[in-house]
PDB file of N, CA and C in Angstrom:
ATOM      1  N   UNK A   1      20.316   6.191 -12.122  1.00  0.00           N
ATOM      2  CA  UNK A   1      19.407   5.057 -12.036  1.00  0.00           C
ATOM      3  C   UNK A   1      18.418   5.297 -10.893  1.00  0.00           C
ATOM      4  N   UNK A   2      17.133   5.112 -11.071  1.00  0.00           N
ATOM      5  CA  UNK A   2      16.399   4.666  -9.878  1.00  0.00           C
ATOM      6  C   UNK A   2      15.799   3.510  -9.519  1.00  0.00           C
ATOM      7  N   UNK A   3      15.397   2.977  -8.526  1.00  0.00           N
ATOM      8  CA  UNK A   3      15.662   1.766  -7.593  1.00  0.00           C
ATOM      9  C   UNK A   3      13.981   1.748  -7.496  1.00  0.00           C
ATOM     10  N   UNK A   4      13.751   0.618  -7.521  1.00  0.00           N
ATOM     11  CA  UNK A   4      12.395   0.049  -6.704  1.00  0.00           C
ATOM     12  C   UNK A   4      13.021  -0.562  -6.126  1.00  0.00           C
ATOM     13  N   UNK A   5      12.457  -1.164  -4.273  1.00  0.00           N
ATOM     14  CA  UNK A   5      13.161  -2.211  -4.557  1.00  0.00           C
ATOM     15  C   UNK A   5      12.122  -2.525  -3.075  1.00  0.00           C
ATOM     16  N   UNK A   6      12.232  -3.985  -2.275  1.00  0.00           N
ATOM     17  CA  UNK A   6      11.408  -4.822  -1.516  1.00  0.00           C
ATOM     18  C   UNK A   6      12.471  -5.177  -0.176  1.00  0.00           C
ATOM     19  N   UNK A   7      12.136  -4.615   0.963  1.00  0.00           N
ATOM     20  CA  UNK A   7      12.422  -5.202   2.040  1.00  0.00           C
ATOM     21  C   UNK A   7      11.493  -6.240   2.892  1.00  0.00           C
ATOM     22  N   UNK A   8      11.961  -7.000   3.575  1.00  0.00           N
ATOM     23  CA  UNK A   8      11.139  -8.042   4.744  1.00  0.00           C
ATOM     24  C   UNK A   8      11.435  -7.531   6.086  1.00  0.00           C
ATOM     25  N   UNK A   9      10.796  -7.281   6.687  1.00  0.00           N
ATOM     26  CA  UNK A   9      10.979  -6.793   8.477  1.00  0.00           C
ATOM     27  C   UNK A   9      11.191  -8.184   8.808  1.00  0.00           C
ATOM     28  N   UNK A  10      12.502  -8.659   9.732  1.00  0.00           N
ATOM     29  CA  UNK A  10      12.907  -9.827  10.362  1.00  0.00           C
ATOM     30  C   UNK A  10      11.592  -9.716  11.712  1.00  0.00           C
ATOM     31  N   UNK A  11      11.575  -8.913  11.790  1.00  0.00           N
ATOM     32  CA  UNK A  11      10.146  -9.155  13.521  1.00  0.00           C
ATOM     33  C   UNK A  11       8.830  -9.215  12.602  1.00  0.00           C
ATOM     34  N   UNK A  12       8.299  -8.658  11.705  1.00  0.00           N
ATOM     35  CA  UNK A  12       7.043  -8.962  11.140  1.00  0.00           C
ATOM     36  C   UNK A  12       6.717 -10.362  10.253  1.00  0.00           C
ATOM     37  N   UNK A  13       7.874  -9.741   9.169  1.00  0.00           N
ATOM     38  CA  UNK A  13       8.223 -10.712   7.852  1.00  0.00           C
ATOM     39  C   UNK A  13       6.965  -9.992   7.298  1.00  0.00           C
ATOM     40  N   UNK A  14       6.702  -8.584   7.172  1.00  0.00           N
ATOM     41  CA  UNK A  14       6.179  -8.301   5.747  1.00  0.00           C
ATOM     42  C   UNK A  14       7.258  -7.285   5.168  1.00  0.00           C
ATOM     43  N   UNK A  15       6.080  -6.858   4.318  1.00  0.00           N
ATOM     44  CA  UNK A  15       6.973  -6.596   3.208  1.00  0.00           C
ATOM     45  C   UNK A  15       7.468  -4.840   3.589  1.00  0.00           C
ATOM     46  N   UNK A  16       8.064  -4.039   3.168  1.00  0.00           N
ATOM     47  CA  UNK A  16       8.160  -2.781   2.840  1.00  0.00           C
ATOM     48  C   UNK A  16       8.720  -2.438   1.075  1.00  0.00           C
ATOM     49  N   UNK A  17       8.380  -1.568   0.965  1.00  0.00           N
ATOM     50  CA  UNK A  17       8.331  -1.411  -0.628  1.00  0.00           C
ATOM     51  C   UNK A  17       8.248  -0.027  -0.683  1.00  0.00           C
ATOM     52  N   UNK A  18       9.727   0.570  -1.649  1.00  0.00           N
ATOM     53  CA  UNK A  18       9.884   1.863  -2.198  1.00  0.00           C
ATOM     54  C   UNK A  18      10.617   1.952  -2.842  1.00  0.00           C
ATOM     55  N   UNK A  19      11.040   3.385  -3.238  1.00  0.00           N
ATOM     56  CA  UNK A  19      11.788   3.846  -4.269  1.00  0.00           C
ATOM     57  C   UNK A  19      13.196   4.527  -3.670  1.00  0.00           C
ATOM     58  N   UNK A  20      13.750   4.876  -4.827  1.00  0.00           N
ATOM     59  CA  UNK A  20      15.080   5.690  -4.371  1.00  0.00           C
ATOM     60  C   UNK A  20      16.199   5.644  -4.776  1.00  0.00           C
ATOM     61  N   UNK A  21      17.036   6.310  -5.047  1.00  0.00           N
ATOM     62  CA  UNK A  21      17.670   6.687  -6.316  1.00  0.00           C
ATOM     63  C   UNK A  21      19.210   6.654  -5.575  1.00  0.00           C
ATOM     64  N   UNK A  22      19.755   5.895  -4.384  1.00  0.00           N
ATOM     65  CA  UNK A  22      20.822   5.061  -3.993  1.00  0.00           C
ATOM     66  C   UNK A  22      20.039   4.545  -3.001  1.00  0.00           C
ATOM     67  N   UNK A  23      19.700   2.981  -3.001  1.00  0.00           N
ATOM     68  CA  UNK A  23      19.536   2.029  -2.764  1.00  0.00           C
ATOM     69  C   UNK A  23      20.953   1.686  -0.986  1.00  0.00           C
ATOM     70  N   UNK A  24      21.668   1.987  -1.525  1.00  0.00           N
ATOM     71  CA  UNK A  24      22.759   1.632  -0.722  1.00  0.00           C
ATOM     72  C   UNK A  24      22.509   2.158   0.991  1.00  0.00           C
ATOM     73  N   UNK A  25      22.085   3.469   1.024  1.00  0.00           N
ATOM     74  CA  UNK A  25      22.038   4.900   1.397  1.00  0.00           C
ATOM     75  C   UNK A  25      20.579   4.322   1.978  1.00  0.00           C
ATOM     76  N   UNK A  26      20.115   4.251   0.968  1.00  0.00           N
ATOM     77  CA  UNK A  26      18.124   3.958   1.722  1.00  0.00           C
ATOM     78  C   UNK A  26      17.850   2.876   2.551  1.00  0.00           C
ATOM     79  N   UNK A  27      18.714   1.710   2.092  1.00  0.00           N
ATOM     80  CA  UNK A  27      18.667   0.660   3.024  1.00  0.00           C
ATOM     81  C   UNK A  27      19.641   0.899   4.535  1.00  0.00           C
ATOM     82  N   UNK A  28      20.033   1.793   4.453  1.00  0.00           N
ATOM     83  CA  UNK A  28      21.181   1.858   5.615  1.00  0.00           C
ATOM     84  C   UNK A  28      20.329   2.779   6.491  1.00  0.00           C
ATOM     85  N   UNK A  29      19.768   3.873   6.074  1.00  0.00           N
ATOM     86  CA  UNK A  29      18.864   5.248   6.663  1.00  0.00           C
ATOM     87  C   UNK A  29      17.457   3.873   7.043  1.00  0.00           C
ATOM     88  N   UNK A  30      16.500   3.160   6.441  1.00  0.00           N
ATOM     89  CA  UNK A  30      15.839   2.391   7.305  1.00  0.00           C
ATOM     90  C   UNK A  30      16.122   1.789   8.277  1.00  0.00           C
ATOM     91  N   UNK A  31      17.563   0.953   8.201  1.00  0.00           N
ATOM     92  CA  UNK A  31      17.481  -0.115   9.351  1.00  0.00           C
ATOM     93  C   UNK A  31      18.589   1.210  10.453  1.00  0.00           C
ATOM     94  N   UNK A  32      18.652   2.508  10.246  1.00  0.00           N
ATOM     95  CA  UNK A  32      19.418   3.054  11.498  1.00  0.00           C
ATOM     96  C   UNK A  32      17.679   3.837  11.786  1.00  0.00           C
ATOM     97  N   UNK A  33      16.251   3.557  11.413  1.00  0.00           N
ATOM     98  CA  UNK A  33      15.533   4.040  11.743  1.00  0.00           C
ATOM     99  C   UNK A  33      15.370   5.479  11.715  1.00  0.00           C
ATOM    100  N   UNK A  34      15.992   5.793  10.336  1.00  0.00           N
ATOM    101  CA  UNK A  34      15.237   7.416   9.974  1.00  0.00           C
ATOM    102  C   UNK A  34      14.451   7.115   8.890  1.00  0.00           C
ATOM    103  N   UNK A  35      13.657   6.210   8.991  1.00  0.00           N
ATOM    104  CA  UNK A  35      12.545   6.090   8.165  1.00  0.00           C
ATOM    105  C   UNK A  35      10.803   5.700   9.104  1.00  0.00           C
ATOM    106  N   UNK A  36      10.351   6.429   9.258  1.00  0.00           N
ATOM    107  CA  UNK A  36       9.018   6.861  10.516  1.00  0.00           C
ATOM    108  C   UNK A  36       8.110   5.264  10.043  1.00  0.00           C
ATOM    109  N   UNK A  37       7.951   5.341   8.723  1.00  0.00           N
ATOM    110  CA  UNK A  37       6.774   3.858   8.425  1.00  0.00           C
ATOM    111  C   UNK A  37       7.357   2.807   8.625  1.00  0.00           C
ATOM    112  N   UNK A  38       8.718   2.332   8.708  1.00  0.00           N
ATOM    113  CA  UNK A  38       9.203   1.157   8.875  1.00  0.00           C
ATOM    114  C   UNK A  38      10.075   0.869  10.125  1.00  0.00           C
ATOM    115  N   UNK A  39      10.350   2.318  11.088  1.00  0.00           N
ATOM    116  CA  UNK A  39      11.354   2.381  12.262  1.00  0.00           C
ATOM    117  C   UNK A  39      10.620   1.308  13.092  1.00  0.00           C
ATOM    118  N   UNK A  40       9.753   0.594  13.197  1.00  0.00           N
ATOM    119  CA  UNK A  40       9.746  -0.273  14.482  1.00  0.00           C
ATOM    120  C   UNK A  40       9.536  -1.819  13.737  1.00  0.00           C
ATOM    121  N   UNK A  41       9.578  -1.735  12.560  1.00  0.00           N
ATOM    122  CA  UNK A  41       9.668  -3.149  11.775  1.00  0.00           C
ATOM    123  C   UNK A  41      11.149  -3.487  11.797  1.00  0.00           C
ATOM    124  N   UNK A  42      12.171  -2.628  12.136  1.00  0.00           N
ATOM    125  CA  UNK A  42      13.331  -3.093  11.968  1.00  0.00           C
ATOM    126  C   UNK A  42      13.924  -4.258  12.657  1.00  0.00           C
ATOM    127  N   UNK A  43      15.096  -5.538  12.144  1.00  0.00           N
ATOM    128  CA  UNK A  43      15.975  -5.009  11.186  1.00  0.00           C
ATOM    129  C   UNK A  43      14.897  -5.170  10.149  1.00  0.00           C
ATOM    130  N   UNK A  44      15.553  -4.691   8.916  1.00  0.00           N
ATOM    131  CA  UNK A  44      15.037  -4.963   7.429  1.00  0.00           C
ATOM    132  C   UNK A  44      16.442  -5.443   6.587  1.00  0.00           C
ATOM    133  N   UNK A  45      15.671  -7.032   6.066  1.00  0.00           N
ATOM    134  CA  UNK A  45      16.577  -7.255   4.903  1.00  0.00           C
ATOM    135  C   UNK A  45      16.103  -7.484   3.233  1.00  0.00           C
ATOM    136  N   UNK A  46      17.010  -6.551   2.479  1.00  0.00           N
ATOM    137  CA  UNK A  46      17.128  -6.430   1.131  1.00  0.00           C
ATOM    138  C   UNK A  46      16.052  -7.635   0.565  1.00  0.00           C
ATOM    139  N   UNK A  47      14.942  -8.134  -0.446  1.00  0.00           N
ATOM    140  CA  UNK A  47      15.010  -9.099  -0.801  1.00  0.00           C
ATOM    141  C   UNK A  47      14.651  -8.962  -2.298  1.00  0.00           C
ATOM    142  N   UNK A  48      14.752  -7.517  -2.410  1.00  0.00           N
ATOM    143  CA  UNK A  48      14.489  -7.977  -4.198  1.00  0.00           C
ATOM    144  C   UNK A  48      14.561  -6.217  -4.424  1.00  0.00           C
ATOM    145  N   UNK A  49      15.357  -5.672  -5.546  1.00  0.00           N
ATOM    146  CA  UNK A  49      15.088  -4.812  -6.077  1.00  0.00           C
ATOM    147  C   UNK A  49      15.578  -4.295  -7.800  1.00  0.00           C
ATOM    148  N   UNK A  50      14.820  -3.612  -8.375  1.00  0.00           N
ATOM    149  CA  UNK A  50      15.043  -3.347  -9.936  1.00  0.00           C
ATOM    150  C   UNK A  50      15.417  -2.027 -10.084  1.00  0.00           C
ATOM    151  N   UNK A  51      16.048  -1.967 -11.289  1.00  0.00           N
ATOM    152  CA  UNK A  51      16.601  -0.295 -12.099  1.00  0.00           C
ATOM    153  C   UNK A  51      15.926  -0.550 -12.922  1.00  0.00           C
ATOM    154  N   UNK A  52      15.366   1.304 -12.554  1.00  0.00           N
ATOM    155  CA  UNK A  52      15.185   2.055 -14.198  1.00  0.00           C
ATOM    156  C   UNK A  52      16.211   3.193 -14.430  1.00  0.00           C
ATOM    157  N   UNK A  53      15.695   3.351 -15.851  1.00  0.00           N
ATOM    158  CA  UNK A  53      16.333   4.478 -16.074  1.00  0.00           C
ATOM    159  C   UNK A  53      15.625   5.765 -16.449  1.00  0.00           C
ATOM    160  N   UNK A  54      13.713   5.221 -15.800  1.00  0.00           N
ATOM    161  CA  UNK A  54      13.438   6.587 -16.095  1.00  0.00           C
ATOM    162  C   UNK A  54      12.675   6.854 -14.682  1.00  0.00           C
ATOM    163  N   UNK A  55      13.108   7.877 -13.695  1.00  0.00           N
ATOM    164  CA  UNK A  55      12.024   7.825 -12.825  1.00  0.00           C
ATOM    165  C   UNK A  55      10.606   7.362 -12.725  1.00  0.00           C
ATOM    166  N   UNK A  56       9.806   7.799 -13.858  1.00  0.00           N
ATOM    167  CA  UNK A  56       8.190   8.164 -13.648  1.00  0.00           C
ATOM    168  C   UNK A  56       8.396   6.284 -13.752  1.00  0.00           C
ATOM    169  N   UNK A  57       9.300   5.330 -14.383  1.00  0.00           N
ATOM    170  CA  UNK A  57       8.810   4.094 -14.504  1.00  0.00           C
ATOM    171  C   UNK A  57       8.410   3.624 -13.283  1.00  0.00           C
ATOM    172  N   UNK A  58      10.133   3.996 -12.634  1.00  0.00           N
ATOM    173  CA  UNK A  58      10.341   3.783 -11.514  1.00  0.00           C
ATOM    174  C   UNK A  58       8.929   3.948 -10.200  1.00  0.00           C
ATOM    175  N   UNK A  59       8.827   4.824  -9.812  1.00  0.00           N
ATOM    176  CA  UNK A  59       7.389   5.281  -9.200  1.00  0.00           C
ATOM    177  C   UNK A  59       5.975   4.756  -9.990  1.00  0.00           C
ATOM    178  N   UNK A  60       6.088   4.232 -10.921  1.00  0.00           N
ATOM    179  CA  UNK A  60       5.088   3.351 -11.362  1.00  0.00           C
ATOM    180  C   UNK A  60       4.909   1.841 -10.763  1.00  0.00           C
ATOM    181  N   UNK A  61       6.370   1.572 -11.139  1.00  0.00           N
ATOM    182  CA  UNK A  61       6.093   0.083 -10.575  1.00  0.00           C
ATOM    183  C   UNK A  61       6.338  -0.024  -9.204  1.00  0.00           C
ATOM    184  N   UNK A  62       6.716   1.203  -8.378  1.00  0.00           N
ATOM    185  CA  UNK A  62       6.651   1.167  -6.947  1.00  0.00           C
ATOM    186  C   UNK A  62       5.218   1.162  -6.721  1.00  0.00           C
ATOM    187  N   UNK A  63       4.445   1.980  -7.215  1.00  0.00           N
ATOM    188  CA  UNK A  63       2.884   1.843  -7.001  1.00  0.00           C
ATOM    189  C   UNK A  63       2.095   0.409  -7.456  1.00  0.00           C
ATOM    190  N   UNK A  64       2.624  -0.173  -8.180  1.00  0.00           N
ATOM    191  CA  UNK A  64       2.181  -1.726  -8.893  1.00  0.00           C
ATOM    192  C   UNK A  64       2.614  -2.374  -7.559  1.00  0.00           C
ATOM    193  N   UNK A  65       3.332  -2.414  -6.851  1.00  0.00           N
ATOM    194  CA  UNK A  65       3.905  -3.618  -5.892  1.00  0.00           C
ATOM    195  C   UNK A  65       3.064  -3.109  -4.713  1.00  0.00           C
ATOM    196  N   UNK A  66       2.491  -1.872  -4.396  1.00  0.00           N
ATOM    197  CA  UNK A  66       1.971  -1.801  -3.118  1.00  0.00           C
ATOM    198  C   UNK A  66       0.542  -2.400  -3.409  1.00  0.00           C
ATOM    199  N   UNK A  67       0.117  -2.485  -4.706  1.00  0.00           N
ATOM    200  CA  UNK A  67      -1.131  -3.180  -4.997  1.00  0.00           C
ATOM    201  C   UNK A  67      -1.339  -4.241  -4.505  1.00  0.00           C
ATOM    202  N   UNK A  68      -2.640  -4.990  -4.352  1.00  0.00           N
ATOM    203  CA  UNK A  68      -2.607  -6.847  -3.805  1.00  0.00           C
ATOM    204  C   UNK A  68      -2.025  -7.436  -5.262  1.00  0.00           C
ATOM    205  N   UNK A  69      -2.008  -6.960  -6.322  1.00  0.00           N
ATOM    206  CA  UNK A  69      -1.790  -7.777  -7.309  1.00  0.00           C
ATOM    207  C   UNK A  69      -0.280  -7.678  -7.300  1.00  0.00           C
ATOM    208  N   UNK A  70       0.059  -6.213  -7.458  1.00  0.00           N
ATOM    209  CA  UNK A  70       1.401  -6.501  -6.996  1.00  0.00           C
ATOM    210  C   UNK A  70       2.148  -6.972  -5.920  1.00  0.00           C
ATOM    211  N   UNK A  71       1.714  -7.098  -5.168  1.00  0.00           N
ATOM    212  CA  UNK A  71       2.233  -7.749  -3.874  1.00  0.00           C
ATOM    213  C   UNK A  71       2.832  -9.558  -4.126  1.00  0.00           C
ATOM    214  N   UNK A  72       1.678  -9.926  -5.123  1.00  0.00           N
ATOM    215  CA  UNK A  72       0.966 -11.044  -5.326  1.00  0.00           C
ATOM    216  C   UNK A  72       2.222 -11.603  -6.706  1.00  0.00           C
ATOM    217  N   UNK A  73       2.652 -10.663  -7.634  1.00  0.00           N
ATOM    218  CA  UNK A  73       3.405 -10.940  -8.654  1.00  0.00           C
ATOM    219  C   UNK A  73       4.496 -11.037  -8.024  1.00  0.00           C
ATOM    220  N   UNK A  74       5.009  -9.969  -6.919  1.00  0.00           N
ATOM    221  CA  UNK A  74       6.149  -9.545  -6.144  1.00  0.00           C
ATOM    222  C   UNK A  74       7.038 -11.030  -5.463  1.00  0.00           C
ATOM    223  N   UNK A  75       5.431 -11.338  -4.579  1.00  0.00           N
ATOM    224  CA  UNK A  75       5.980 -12.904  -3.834  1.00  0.00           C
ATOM    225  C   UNK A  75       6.451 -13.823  -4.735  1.00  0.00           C
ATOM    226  N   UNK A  76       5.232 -14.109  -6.122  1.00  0.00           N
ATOM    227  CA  UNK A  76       6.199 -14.849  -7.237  1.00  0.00           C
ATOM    228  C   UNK A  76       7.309 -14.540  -7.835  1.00  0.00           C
ATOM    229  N   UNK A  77       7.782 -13.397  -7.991  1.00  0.00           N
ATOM    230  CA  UNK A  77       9.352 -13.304  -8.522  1.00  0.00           C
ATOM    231  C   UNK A  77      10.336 -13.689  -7.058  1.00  0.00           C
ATOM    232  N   UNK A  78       9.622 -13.505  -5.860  1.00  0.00           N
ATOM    233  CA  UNK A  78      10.669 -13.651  -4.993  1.00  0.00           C
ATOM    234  C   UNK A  78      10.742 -14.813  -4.051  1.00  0.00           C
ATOM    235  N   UNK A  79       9.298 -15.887  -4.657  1.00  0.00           N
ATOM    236  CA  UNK A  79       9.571 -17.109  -3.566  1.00  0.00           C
ATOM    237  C   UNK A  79      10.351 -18.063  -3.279  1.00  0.00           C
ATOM    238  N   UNK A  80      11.569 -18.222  -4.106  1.00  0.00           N
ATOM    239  CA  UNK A  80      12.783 -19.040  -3.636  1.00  0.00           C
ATOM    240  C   UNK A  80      13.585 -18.353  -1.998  1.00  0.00           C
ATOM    241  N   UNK A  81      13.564 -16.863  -2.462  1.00  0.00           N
ATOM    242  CA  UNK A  81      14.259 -16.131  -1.134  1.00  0.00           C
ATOM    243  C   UNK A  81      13.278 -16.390   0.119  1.00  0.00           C
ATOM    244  N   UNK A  82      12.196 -16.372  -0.514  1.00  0.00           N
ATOM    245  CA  UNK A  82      10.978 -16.505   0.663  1.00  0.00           C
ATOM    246  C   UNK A  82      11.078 -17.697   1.693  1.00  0.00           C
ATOM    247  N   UNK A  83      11.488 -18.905   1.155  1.00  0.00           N
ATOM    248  CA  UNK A  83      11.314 -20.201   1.472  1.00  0.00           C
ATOM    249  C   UNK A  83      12.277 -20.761   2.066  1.00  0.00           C
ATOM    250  N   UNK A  84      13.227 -19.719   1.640  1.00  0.00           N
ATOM    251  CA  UNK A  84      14.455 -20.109   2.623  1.00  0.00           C
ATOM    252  C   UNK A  84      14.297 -19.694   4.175  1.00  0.00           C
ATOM    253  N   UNK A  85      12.792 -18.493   4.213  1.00  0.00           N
ATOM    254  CA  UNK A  85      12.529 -17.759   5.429  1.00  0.00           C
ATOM    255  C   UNK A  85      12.109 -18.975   6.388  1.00  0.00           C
ATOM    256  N   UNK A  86      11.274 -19.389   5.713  1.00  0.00           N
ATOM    257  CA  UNK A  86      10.021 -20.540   6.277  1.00  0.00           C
ATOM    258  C   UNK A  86      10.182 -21.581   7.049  1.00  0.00           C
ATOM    259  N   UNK A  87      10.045 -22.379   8.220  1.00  0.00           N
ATOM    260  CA  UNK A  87      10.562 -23.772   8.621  1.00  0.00           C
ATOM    261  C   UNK A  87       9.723 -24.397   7.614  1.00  0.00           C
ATOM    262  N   UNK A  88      10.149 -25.555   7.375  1.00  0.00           N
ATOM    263  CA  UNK A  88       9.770 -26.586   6.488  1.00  0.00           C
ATOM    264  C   UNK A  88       9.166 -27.859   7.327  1.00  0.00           C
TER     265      UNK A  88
END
C-alpha cells in the first residue's frame, strides 16, 4: 500500500503533506526530526491520511493536496478535526 497522508505542526498549525509507503515509520522519522522540511515545525500530529494501491495514484494526489485547491478540498474533508484545534 502507499500512503498520502496530512500532518499539522502543533507550533505552526500548518499543514505538511506527503507520501510513503509505511506511514507508521514516516510519522515517527518526522517528529524524531530526520525529516530537514518539517524538523523545526515539530511536534507533528497525524490528521488525515489515504491508501492506494497504485503508487503513481498515490504521488498524484500527494501533488493535488500541495495545490491551493488541494489544500482547500483537504481542509474540507478534514474540518471537524480542525475545529476541535480552534478556541471557540
Amino acid at each position: 500500500m502507499y500512503f498520502v497522508y496530512a500532518l499539522i505542526s502543533e507550533k505552526d498549525s500548518e499543514f505538511y503533506i506527503g507520501y510513503t509507503e509505511d506511514i507508521e515509520k514516516r510519522i515517527k522519522d518526522h517528529n524524531e526530526g530526520k525529516n530537514s522540511s518539517a524538523k523545526t515545525r515539530r511536534p507533528l500530529r497525524l490528521l488525515y491520511y489515504e491508501a492506494h494501491t497504485s503508487k503513481t495514484d498515490a504521488l498524484k494526489r500527494e501533488r493535488y493536496f500541495k495545490t491551493t485547491k488541494g489544500k482547500t478540498t483537504l481542509r474540507q474533508i478534514i474540518k471537524d478535526a480542525l475545529s476541535l484545534r480552534e478556541p471557540k
